[in-house]
PDB file of N, CA and C in Angstrom:
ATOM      1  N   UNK A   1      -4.655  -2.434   7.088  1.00  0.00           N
ATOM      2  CA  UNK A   1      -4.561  -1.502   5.973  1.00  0.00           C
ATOM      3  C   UNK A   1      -3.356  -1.922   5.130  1.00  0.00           C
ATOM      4  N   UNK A   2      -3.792  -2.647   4.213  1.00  0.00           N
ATOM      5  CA  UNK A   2      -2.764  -2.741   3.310  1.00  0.00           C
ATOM      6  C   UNK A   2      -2.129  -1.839   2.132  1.00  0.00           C
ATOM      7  N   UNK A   3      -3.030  -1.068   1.639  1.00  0.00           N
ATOM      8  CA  UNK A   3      -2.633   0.328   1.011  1.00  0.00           C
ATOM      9  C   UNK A   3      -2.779   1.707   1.512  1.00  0.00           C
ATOM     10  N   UNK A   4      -1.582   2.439   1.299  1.00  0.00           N
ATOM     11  CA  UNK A   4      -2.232   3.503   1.458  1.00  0.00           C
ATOM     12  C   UNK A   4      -3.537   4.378   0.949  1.00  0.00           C
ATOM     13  N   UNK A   5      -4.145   5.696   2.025  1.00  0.00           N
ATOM     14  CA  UNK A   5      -4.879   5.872   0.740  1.00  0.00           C
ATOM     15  C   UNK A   5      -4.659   7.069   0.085  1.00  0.00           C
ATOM     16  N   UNK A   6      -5.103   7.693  -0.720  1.00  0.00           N
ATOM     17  CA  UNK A   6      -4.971   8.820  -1.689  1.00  0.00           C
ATOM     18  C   UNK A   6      -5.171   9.868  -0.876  1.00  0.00           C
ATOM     19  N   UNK A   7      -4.369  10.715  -0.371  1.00  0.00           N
ATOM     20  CA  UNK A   7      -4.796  11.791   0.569  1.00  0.00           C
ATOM     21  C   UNK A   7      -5.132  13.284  -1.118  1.00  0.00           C
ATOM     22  N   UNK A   8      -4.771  13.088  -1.750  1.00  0.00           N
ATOM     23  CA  UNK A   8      -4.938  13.953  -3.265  1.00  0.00           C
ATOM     24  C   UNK A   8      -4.495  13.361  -4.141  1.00  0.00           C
ATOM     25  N   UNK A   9      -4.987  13.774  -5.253  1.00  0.00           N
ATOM     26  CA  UNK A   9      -4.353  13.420  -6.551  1.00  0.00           C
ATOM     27  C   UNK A   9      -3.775  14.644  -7.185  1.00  0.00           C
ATOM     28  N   UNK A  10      -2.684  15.052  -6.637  1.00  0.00           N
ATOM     29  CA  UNK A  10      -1.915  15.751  -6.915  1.00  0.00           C
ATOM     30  C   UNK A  10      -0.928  16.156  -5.801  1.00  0.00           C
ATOM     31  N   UNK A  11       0.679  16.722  -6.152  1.00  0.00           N
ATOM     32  CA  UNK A  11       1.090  16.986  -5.586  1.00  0.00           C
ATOM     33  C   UNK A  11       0.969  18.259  -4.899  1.00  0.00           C
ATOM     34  N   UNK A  12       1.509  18.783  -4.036  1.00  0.00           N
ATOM     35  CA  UNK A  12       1.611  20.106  -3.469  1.00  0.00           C
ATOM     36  C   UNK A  12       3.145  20.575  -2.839  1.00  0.00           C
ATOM     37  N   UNK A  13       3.322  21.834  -3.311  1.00  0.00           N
ATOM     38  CA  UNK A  13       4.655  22.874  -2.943  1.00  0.00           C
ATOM     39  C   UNK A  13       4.753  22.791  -2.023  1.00  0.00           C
ATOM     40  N   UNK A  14       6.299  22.356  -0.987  1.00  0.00           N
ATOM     41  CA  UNK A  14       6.518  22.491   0.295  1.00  0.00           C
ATOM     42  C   UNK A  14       7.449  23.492   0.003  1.00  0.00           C
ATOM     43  N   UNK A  15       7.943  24.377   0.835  1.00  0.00           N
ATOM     44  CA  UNK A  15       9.342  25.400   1.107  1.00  0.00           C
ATOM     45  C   UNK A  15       9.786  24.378   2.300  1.00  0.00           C
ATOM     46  N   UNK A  16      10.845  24.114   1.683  1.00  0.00           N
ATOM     47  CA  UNK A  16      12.475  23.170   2.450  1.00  0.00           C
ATOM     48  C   UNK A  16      12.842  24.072   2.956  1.00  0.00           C
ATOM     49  N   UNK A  17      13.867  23.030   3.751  1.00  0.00           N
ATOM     50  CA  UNK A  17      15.007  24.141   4.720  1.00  0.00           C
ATOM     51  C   UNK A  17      15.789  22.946   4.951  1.00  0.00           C
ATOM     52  N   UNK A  18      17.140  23.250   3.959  1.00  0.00           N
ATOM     53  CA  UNK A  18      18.186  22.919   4.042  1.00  0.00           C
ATOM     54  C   UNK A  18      18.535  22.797   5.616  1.00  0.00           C
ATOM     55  N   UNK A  19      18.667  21.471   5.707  1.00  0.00           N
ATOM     56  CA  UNK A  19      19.322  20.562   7.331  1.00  0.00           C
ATOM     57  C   UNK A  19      18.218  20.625   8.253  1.00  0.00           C
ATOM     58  N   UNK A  20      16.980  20.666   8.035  1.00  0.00           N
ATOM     59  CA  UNK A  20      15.850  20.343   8.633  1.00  0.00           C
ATOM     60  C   UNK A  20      15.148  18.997   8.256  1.00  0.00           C
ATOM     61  N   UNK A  21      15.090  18.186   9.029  1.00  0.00           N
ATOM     62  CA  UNK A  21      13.778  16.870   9.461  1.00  0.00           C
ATOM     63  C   UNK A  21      12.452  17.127   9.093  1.00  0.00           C
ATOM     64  N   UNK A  22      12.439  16.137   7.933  1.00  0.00           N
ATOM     65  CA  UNK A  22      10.401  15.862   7.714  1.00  0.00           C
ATOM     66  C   UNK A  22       9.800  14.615   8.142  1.00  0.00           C
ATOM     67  N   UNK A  23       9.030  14.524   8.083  1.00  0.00           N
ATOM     68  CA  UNK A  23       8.378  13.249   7.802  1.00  0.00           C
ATOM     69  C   UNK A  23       7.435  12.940   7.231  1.00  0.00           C
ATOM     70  N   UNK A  24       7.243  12.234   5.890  1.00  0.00           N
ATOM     71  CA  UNK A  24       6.581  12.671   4.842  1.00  0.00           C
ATOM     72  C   UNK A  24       5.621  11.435   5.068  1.00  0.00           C
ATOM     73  N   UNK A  25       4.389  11.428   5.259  1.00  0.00           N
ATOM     74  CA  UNK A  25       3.299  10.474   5.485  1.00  0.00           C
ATOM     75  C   UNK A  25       3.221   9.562   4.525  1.00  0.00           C
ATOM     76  N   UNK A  26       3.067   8.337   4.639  1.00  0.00           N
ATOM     77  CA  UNK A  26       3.201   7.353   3.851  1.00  0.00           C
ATOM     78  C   UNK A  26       1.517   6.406   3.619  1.00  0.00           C
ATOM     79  N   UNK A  27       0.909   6.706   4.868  1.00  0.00           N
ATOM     80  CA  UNK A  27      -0.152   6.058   4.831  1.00  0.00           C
ATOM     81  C   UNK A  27      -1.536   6.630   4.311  1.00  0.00           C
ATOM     82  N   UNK A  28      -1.804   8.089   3.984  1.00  0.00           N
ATOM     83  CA  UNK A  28      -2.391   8.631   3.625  1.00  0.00           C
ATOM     84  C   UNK A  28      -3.645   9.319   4.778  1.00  0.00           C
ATOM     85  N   UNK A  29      -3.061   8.880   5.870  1.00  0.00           N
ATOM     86  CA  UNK A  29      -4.156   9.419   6.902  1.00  0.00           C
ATOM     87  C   UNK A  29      -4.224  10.781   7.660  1.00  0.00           C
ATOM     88  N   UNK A  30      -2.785  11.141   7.529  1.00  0.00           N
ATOM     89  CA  UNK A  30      -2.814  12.309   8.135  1.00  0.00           C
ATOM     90  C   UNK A  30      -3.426  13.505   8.055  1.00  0.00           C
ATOM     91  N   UNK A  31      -3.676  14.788   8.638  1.00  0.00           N
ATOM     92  CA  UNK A  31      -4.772  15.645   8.798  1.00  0.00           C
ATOM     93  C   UNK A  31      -3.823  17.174   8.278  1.00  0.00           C
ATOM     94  N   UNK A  32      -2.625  16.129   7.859  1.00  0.00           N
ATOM     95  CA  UNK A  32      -1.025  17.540   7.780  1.00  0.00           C
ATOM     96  C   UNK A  32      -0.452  17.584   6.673  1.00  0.00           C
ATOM     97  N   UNK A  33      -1.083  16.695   5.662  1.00  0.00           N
ATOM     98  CA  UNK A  33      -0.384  16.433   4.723  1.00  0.00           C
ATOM     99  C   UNK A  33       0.555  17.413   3.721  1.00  0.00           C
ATOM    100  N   UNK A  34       1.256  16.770   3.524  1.00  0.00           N
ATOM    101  CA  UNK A  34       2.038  15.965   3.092  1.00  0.00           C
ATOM    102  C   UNK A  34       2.878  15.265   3.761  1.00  0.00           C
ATOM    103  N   UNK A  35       2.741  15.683   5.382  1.00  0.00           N
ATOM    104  CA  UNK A  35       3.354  15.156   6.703  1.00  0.00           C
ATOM    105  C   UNK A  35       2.628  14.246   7.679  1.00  0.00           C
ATOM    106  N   UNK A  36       3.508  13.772   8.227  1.00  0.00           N
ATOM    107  CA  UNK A  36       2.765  12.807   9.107  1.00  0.00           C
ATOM    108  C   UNK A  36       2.381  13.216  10.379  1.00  0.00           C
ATOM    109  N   UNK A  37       1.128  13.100  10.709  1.00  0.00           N
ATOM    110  CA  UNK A  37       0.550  13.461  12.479  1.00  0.00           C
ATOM    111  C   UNK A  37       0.608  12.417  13.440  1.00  0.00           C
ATOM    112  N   UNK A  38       0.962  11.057  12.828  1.00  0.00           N
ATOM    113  CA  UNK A  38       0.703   9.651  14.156  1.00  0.00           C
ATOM    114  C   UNK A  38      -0.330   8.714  13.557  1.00  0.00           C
ATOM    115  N   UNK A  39      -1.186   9.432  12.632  1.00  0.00           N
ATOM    116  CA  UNK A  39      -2.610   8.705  12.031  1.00  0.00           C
ATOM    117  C   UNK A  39      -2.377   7.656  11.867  1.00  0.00           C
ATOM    118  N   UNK A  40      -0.980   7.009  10.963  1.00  0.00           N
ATOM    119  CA  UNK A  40      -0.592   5.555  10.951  1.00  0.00           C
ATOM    120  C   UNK A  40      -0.248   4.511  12.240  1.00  0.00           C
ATOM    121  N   UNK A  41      -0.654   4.955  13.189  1.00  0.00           N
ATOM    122  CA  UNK A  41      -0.417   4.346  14.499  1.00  0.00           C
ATOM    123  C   UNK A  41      -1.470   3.356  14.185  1.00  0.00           C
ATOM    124  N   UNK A  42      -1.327   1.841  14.204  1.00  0.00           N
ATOM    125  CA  UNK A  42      -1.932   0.330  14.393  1.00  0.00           C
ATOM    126  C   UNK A  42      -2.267   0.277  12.538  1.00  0.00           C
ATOM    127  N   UNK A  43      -1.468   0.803  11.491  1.00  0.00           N
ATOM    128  CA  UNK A  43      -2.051   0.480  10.497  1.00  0.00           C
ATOM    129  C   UNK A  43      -0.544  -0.166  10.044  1.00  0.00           C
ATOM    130  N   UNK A  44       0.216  -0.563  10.510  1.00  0.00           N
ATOM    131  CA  UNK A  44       2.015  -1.057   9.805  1.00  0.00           C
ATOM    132  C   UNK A  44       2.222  -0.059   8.716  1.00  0.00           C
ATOM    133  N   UNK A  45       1.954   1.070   8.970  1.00  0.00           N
ATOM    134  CA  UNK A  45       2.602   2.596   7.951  1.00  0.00           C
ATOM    135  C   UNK A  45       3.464   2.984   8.897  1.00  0.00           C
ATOM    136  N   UNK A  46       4.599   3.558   8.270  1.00  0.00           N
ATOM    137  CA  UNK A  46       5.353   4.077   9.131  1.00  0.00           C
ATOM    138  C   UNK A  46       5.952   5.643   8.374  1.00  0.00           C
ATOM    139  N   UNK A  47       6.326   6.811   8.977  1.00  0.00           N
ATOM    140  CA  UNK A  47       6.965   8.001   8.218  1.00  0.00           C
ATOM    141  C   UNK A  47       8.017   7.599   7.422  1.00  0.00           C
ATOM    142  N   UNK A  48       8.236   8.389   6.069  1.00  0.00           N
ATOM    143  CA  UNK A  48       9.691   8.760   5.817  1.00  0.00           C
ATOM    144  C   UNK A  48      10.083   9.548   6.361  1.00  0.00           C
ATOM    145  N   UNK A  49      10.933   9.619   7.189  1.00  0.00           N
ATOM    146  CA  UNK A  49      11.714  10.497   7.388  1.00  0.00           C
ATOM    147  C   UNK A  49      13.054  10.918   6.439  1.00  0.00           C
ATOM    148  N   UNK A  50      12.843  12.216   6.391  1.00  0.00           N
ATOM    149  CA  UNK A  50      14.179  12.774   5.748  1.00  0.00           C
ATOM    150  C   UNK A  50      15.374  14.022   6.099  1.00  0.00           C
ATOM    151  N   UNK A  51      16.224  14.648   5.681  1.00  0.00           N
ATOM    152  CA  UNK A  51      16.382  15.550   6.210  1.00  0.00           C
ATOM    153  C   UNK A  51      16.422  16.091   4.383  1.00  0.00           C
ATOM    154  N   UNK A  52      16.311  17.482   4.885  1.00  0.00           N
ATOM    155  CA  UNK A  52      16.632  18.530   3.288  1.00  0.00           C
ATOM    156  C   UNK A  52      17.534  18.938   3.125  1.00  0.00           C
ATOM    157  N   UNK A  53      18.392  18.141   1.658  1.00  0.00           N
ATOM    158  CA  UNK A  53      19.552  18.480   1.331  1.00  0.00           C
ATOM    159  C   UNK A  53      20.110  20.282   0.435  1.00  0.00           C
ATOM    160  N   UNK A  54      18.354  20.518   0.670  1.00  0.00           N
ATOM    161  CA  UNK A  54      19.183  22.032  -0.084  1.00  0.00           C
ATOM    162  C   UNK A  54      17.604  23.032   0.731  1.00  0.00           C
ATOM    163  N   UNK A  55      17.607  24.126   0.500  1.00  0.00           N
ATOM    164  CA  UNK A  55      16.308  25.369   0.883  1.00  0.00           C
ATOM    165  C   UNK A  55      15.808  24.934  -0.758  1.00  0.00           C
ATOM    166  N   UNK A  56      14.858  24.676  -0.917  1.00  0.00           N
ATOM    167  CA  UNK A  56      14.010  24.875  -2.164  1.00  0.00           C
ATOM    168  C   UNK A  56      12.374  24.695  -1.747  1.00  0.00           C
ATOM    169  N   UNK A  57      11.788  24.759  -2.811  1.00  0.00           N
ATOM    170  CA  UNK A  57      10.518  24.414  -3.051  1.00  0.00           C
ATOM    171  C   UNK A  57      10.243  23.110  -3.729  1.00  0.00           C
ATOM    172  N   UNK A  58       9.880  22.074  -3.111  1.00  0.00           N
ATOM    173  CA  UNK A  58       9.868  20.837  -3.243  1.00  0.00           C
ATOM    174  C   UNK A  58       8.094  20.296  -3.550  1.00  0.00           C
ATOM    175  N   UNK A  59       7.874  19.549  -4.504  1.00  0.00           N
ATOM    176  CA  UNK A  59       6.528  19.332  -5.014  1.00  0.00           C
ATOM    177  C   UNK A  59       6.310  17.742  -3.958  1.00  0.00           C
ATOM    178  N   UNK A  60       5.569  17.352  -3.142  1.00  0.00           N
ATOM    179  CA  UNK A  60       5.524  16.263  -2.256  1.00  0.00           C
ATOM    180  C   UNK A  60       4.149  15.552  -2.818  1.00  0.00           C
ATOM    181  N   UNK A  61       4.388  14.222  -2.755  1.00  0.00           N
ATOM    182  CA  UNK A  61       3.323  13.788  -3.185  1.00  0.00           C
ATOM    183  C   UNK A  61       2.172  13.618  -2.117  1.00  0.00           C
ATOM    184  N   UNK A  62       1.075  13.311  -2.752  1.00  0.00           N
ATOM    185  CA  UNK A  62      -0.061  13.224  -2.214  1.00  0.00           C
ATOM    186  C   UNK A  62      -0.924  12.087  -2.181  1.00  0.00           C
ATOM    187  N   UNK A  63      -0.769  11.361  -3.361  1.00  0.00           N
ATOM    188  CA  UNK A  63      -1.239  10.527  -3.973  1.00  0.00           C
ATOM    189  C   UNK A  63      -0.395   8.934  -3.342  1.00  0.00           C
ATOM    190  N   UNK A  64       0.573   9.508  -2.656  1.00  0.00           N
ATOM    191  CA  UNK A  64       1.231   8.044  -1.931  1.00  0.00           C
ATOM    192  C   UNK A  64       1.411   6.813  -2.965  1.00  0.00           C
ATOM    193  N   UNK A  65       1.373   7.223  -4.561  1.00  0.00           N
ATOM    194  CA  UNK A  65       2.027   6.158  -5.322  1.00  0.00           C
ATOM    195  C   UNK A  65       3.431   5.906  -6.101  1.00  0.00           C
ATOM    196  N   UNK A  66       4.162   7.451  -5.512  1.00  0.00           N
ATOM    197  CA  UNK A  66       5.438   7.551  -5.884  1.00  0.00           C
ATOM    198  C   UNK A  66       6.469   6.379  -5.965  1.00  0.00           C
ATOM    199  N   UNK A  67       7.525   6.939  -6.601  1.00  0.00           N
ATOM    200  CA  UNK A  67       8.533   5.529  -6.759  1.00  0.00           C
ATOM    201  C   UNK A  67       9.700   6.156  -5.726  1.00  0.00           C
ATOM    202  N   UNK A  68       9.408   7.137  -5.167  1.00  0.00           N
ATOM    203  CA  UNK A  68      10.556   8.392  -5.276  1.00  0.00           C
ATOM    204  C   UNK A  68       9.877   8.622  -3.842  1.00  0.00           C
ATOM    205  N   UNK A  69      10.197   8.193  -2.407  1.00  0.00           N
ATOM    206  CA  UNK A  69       9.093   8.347  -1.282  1.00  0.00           C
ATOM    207  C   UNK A  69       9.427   9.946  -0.779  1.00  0.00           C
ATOM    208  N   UNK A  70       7.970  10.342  -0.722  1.00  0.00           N
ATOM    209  CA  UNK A  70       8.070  11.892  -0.491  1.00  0.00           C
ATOM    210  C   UNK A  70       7.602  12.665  -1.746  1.00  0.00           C
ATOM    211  N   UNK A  71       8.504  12.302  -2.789  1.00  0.00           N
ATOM    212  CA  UNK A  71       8.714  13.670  -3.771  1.00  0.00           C
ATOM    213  C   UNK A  71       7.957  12.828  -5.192  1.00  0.00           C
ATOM    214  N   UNK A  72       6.966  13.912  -5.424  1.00  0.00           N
ATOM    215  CA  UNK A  72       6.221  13.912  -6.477  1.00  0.00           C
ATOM    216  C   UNK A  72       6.954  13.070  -7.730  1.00  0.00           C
ATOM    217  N   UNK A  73       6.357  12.010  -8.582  1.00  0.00           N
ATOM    218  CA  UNK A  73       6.954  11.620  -9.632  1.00  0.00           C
ATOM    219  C   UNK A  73       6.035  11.139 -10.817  1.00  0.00           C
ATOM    220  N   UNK A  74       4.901  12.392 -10.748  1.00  0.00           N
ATOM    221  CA  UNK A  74       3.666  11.639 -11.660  1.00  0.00           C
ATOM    222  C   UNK A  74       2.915  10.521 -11.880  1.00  0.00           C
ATOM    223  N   UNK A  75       2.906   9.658 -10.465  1.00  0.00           N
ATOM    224  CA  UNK A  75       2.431   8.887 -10.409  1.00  0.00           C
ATOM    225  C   UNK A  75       0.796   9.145 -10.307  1.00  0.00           C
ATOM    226  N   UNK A  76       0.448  10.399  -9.521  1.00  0.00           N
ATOM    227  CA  UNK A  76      -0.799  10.398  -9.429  1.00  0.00           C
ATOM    228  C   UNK A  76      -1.497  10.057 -10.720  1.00  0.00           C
ATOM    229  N   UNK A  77      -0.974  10.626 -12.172  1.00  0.00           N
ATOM    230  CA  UNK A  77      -1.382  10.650 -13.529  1.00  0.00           C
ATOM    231  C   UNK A  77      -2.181   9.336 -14.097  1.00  0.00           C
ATOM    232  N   UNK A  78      -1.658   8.548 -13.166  1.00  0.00           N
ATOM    233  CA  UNK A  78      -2.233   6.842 -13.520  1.00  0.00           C
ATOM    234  C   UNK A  78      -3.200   6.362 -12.175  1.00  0.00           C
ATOM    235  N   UNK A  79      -3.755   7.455 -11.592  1.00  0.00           N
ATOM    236  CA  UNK A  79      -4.800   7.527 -10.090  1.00  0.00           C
ATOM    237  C   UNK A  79      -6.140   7.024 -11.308  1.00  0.00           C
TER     238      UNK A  79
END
């Protein structure tokens, strides 16, 4: 698997929590999205992991063509 794939073409609202661990799926397989379940296991995808620097509502991408890994940056717009 050389690309990911499009789990949506669009982003979706997460609620953060300031000093909490994500892991934001990179390969498009997961069943959790915008998070990762393991689905990338034997495809060389691996999680972002992050932690959250503040409590907000965070737009996560979906579309896995961000420049910005994790967080929505209108890339889907050119899907």
């Amino acid at each position: 698997m050389d690309l990911p794939k499009v789990a949506a073409p669009n982003p979706i609202p997460v609620e953060l929590v300031a000093g909490s661990t994500y892991a934001w799926c990179t390969c498009g397989l997961s069943d959790k999205q915008p998070f990762c379940n393991g689905a990338h296991k034997g495809t060389g995808f691996a999680p972002k992991v992050f932690v959250a620097e503040e409590t907000k509502t965070a737009y996560m991408c979906q579309c896995k063509q961000t420049a910005n890994p994790g967080f929505c940056d209108g890339a889907h717009k050119n899907l």
